[in-house]
PDB file of N, CA and C in Angstrom:
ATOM      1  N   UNK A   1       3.374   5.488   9.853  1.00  0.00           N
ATOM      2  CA  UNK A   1       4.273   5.907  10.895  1.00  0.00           C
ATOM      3  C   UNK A   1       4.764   7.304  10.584  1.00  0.00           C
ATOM      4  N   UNK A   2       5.169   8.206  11.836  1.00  0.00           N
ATOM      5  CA  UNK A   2       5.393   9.366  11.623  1.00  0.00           C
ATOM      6  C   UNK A   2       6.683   9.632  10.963  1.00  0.00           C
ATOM      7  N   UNK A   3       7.526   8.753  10.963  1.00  0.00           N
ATOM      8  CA  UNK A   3       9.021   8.713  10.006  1.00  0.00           C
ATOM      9  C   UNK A   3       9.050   8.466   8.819  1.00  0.00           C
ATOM     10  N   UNK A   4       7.480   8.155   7.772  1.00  0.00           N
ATOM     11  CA  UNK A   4       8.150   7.637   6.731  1.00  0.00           C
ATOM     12  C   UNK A   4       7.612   8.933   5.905  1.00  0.00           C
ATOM     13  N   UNK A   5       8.063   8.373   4.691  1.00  0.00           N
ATOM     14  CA  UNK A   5       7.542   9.375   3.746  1.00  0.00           C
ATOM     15  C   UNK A   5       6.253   9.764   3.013  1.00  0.00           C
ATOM     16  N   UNK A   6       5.586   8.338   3.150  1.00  0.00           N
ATOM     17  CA  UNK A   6       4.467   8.349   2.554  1.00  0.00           C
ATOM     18  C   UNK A   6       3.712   7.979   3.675  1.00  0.00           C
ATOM     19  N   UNK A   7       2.033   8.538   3.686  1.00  0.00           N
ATOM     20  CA  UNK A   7       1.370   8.803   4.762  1.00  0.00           C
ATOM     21  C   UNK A   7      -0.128   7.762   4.078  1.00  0.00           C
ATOM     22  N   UNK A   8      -0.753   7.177   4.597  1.00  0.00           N
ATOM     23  CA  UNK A   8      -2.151   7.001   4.147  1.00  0.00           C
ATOM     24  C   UNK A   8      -2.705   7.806   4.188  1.00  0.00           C
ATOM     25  N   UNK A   9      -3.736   8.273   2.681  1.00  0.00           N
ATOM     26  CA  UNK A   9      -4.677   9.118   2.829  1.00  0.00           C
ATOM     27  C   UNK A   9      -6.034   8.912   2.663  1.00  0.00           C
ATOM     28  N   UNK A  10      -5.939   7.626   1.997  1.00  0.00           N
ATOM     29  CA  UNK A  10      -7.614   6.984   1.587  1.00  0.00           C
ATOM     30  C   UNK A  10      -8.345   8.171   0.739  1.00  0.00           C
ATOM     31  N   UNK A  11      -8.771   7.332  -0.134  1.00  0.00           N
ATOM     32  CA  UNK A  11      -9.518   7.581  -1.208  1.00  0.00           C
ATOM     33  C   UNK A  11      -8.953   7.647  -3.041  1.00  0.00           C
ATOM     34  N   UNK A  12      -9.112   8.507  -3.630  1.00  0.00           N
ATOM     35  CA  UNK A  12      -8.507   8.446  -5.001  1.00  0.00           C
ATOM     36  C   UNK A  12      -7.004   9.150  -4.418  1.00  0.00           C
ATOM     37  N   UNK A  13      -6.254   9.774  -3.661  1.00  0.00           N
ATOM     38  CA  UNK A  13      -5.003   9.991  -3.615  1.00  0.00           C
ATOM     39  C   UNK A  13      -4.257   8.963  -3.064  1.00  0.00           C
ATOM     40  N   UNK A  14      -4.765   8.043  -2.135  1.00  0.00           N
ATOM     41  CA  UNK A  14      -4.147   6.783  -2.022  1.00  0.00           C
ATOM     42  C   UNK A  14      -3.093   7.227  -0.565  1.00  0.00           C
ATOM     43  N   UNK A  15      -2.050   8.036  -1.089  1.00  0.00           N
ATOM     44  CA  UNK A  15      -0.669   8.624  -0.271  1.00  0.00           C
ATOM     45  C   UNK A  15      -0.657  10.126  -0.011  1.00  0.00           C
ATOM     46  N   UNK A  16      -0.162  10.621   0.734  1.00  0.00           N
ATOM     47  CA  UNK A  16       0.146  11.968   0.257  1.00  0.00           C
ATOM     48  C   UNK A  16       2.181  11.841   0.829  1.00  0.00           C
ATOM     49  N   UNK A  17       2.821  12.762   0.556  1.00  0.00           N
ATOM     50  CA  UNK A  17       4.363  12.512   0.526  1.00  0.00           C
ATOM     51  C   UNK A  17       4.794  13.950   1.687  1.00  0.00           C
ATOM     52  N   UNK A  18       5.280  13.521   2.445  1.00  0.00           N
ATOM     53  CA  UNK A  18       5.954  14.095   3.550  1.00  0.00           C
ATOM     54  C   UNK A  18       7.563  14.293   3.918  1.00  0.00           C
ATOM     55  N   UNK A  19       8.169  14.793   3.003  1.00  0.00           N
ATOM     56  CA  UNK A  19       9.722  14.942   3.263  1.00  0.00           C
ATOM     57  C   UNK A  19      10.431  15.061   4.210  1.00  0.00           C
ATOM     58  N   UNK A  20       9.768  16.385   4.916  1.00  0.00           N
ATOM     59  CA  UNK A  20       9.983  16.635   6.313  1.00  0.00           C
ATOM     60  C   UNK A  20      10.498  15.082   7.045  1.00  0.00           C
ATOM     61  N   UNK A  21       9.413  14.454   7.200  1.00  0.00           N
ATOM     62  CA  UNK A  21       9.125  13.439   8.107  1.00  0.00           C
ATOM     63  C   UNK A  21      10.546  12.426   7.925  1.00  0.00           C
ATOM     64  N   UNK A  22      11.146  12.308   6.857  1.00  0.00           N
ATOM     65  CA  UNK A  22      12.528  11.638   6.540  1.00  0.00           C
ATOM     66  C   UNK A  22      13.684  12.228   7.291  1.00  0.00           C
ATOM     67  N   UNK A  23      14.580  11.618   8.014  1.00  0.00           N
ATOM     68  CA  UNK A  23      15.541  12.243   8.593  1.00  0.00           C
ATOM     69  C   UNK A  23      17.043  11.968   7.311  1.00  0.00           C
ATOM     70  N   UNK A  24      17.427  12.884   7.551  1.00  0.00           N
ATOM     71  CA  UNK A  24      18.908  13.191   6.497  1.00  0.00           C
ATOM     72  C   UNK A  24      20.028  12.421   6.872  1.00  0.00           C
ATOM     73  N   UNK A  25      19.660  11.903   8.056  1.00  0.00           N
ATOM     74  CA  UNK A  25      21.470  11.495   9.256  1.00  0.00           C
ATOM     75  C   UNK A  25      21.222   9.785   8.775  1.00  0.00           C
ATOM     76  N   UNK A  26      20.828   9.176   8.168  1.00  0.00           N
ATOM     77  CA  UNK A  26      21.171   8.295   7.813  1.00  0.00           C
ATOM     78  C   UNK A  26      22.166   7.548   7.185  1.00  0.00           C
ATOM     79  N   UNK A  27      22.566   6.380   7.454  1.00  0.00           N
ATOM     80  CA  UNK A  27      23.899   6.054   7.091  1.00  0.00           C
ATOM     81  C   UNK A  27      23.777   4.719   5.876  1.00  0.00           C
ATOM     82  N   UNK A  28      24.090   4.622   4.830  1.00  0.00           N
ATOM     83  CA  UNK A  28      23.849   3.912   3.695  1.00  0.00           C
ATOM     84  C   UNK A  28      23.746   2.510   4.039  1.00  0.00           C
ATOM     85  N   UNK A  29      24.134   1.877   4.878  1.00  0.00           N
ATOM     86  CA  UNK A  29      23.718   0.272   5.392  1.00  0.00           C
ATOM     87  C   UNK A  29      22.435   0.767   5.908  1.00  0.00           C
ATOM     88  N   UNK A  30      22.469   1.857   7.037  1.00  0.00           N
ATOM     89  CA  UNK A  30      20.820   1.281   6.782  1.00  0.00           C
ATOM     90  C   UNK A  30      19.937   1.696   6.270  1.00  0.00           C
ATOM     91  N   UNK A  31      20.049   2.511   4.910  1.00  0.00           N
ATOM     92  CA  UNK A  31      18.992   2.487   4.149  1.00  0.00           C
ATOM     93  C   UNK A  31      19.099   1.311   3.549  1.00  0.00           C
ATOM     94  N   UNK A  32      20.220   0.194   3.176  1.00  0.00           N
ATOM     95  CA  UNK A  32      20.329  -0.919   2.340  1.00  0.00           C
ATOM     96  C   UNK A  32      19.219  -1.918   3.337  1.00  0.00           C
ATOM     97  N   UNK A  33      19.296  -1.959   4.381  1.00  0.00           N
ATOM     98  CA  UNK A  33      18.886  -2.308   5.499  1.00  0.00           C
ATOM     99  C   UNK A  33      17.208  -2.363   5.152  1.00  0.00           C
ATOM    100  N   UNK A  34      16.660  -1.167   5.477  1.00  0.00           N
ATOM    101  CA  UNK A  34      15.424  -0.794   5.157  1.00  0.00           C
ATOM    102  C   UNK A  34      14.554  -1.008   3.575  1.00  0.00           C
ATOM    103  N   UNK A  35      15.359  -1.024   2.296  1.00  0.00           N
ATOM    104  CA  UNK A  35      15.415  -1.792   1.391  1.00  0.00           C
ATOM    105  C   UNK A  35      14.766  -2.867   1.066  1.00  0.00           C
ATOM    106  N   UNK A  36      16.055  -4.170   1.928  1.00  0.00           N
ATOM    107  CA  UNK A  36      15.878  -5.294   2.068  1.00  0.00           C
ATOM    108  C   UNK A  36      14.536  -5.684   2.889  1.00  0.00           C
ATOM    109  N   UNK A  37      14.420  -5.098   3.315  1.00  0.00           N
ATOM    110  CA  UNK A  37      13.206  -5.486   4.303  1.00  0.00           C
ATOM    111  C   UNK A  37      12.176  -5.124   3.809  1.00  0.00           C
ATOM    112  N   UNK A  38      12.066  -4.162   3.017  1.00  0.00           N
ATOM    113  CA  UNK A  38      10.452  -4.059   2.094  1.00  0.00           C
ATOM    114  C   UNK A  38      10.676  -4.691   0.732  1.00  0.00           C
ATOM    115  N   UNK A  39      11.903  -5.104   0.542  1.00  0.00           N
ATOM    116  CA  UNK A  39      11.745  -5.967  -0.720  1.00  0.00           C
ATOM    117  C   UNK A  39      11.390  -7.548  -0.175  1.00  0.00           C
ATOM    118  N   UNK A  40      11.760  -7.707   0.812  1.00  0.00           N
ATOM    119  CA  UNK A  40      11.150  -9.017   1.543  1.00  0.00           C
ATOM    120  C   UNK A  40      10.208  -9.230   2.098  1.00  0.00           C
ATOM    121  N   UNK A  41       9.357  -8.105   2.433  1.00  0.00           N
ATOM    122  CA  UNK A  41       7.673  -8.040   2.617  1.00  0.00           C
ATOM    123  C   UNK A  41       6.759  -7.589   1.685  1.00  0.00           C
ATOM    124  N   UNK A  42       7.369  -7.444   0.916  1.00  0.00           N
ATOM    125  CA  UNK A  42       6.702  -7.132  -0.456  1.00  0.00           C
ATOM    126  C   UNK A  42       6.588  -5.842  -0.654  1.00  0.00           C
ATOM    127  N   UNK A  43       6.287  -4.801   0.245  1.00  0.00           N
ATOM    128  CA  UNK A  43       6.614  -2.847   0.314  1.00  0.00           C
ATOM    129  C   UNK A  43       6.976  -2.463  -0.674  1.00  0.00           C
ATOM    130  N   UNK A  44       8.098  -3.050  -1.118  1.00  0.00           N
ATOM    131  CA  UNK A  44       8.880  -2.296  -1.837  1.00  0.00           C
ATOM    132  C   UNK A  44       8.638  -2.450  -3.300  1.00  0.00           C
ATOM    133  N   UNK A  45       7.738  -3.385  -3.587  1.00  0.00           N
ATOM    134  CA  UNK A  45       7.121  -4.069  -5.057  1.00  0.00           C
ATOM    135  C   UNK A  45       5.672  -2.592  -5.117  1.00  0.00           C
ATOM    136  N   UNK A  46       5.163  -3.034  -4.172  1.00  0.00           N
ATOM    137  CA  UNK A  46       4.004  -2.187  -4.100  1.00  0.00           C
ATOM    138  C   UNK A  46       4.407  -0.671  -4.314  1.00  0.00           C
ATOM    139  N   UNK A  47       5.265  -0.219  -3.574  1.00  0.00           N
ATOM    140  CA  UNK A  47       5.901   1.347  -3.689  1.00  0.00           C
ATOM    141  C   UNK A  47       5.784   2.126  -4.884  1.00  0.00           C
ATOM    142  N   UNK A  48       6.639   1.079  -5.368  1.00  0.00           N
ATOM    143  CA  UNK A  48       7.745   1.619  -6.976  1.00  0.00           C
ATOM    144  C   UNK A  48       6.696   1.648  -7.494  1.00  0.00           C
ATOM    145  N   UNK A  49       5.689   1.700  -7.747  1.00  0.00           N
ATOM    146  CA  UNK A  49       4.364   1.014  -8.945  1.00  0.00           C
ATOM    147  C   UNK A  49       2.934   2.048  -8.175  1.00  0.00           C
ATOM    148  N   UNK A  50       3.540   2.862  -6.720  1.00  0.00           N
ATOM    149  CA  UNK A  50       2.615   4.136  -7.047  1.00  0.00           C
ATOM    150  C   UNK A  50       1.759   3.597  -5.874  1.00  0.00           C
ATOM    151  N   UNK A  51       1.458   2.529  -5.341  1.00  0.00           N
ATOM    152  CA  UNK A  51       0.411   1.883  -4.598  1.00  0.00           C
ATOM    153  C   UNK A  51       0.365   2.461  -2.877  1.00  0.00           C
ATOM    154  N   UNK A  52      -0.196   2.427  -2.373  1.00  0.00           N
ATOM    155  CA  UNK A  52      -0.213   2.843  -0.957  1.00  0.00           C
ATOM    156  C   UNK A  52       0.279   0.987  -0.243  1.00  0.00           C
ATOM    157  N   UNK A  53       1.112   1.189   0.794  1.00  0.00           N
ATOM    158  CA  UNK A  53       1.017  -0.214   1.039  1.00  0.00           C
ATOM    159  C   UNK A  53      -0.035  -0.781   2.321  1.00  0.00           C
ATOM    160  N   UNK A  54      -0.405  -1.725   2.187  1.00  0.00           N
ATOM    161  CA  UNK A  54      -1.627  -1.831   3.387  1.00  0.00           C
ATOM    162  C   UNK A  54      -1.353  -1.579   5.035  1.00  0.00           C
ATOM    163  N   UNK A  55      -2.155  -1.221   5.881  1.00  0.00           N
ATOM    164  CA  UNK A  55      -1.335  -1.210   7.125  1.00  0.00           C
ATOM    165  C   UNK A  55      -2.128  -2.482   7.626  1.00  0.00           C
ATOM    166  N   UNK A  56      -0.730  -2.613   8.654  1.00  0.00           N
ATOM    167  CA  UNK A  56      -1.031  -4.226   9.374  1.00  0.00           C
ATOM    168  C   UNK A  56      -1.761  -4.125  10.522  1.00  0.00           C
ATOM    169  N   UNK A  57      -2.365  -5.310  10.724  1.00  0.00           N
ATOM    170  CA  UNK A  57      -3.313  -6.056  11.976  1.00  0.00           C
ATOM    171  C   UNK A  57      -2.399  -5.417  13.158  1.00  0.00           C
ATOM    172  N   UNK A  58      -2.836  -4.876  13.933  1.00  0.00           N
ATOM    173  CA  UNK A  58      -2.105  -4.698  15.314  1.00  0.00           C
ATOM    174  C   UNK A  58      -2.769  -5.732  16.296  1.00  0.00           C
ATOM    175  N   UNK A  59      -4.246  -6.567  15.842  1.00  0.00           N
ATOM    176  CA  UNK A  59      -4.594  -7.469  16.545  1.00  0.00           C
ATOM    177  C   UNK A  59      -4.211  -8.864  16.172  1.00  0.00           C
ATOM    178  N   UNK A  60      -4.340  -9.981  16.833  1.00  0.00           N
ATOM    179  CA  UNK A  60      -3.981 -10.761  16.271  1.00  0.00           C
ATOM    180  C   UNK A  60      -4.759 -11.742  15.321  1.00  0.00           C
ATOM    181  N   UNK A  61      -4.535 -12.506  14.490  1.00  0.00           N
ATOM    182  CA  UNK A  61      -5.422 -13.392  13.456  1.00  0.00           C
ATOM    183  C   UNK A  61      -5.963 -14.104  14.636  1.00  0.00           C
ATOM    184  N   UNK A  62      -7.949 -13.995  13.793  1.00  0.00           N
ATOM    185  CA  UNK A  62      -8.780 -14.810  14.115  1.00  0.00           C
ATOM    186  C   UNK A  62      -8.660 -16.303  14.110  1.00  0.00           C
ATOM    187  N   UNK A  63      -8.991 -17.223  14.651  1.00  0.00           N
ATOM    188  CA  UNK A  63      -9.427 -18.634  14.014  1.00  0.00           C
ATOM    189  C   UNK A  63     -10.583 -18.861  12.945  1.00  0.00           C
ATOM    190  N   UNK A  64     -10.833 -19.585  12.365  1.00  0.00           N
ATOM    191  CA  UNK A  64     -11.589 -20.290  11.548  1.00  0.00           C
ATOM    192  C   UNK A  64     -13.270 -20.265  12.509  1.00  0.00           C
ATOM    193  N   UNK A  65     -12.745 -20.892  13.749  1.00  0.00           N
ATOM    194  CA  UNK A  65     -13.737 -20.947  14.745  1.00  0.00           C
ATOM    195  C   UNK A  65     -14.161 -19.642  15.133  1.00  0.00           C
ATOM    196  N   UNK A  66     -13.443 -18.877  15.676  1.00  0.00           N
ATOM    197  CA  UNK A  66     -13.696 -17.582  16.337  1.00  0.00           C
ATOM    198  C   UNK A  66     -14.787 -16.469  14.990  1.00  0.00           C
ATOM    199  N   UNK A  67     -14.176 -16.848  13.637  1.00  0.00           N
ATOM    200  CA  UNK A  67     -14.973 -16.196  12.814  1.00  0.00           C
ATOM    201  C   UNK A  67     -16.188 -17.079  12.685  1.00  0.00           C
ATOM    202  N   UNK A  68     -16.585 -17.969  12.645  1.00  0.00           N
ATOM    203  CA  UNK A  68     -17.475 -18.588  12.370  1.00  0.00           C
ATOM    204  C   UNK A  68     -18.355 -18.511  13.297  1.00  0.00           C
ATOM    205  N   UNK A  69     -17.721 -17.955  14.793  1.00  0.00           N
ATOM    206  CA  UNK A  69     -18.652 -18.064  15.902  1.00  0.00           C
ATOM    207  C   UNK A  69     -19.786 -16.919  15.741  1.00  0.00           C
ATOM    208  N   UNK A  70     -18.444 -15.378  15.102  1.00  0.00           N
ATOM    209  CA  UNK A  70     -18.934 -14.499  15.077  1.00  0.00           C
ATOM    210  C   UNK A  70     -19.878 -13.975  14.203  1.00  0.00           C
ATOM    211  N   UNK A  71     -19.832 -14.723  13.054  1.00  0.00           N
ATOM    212  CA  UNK A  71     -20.886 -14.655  12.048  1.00  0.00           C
ATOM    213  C   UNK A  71     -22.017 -15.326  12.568  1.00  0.00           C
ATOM    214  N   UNK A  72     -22.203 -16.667  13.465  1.00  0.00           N
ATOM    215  CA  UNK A  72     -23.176 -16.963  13.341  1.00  0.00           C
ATOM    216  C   UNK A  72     -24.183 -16.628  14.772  1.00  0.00           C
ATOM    217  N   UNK A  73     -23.284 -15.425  15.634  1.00  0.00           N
ATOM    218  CA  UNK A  73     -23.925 -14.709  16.816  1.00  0.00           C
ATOM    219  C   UNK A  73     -24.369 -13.602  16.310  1.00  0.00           C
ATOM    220  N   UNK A  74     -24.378 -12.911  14.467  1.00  0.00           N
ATOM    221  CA  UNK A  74     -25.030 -11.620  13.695  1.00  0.00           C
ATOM    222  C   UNK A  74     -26.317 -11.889  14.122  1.00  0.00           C
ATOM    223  N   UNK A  75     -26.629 -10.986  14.242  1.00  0.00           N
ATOM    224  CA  UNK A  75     -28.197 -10.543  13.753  1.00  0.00           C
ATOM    225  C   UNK A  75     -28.781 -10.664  12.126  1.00  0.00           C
ATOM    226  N   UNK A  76     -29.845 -10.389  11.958  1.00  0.00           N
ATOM    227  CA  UNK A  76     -29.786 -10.865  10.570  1.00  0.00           C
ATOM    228  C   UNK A  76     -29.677  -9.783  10.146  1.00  0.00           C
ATOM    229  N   UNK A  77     -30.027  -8.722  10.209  1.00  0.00           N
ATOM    230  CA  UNK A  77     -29.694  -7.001   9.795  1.00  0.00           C
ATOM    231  C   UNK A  77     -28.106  -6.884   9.961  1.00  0.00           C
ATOM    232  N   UNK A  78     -27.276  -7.505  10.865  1.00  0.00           N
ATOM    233  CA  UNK A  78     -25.705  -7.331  10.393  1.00  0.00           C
ATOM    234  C   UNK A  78     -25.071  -8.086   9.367  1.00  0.00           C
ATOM    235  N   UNK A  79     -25.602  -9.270   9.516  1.00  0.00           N
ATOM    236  CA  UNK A  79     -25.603 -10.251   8.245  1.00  0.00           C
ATOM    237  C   UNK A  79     -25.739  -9.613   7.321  1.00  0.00           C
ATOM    238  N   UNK A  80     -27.087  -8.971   7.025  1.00  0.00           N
ATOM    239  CA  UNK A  80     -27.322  -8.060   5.697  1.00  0.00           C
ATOM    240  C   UNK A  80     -25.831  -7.051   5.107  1.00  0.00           C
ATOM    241  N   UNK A  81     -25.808  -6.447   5.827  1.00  0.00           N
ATOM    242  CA  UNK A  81     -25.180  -5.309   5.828  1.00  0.00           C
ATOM    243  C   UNK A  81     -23.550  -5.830   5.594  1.00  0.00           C
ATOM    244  N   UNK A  82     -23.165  -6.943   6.682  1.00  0.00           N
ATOM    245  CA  UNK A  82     -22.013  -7.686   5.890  1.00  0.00           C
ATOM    246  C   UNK A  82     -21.819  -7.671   4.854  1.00  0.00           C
ATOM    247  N   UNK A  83     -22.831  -8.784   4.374  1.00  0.00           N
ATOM    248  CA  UNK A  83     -22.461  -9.421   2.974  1.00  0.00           C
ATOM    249  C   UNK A  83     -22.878  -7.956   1.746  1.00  0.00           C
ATOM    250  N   UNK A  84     -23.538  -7.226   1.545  1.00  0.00           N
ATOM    251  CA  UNK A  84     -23.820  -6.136   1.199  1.00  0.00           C
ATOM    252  C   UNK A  84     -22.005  -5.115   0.784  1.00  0.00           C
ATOM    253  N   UNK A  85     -21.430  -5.001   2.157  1.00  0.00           N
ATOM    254  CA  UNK A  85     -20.297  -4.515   2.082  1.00  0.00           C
ATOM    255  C   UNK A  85     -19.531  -5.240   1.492  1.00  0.00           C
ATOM    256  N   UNK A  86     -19.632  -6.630   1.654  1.00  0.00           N
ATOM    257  CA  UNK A  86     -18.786  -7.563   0.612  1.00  0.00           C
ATOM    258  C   UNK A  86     -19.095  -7.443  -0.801  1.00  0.00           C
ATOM    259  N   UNK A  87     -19.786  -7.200  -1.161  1.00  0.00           N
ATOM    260  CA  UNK A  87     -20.230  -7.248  -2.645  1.00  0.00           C
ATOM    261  C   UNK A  87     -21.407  -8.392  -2.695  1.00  0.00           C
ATOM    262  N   UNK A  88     -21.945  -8.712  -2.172  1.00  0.00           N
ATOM    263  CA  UNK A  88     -23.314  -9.788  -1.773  1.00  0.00           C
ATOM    264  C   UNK A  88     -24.280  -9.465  -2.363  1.00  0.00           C
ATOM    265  N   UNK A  89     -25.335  -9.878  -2.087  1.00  0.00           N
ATOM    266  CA  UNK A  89     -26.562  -9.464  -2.222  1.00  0.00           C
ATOM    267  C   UNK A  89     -26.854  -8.096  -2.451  1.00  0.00           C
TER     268      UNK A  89
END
């Protein structure tokens, strides 16, 4: 997001750090606020320790079924290439 401080950058830098992007007018509940809430999604474990944190699904979770449908409508050349990217074959 364009407000925070740390940006995804992918690859060996992981983050890059954006100060700018932090606003100053904040008021100490709600940074306590903001805190709490990545110490309760876990963010804030990941942070302190240097890590980029993952970004979330904007779609919603598959079923069991729906993946299973979709694996087994591959081709066998996507199949390949799947499991390949997985660490497979």
């Amino acid at each position: 997001m364009a407000s925070s401080l740390y940006h995804e950058a992918g690859g060996e830098v992981g983050a890059t750090t954006h100060p700018s992007h932090v606003s100053d007018d904040l008021l100490r509940g709600d940074v306590q606020k903001t805190v709490d809430a990545a110490r309760k999604d876990g963010s804030l474990d990941i942070l302190s320790r240097g890590g980029v944190v993952p970004t979330k699904s904007t779609e919603p979770a598959k079923t069991r079924e729906q993946v299973r449908a979709e694996f087994l409508n591959m081709t066998p050349e996507e199949r390949i290439r799947l499991l390949r990217e997985r660490g497979g074959r």
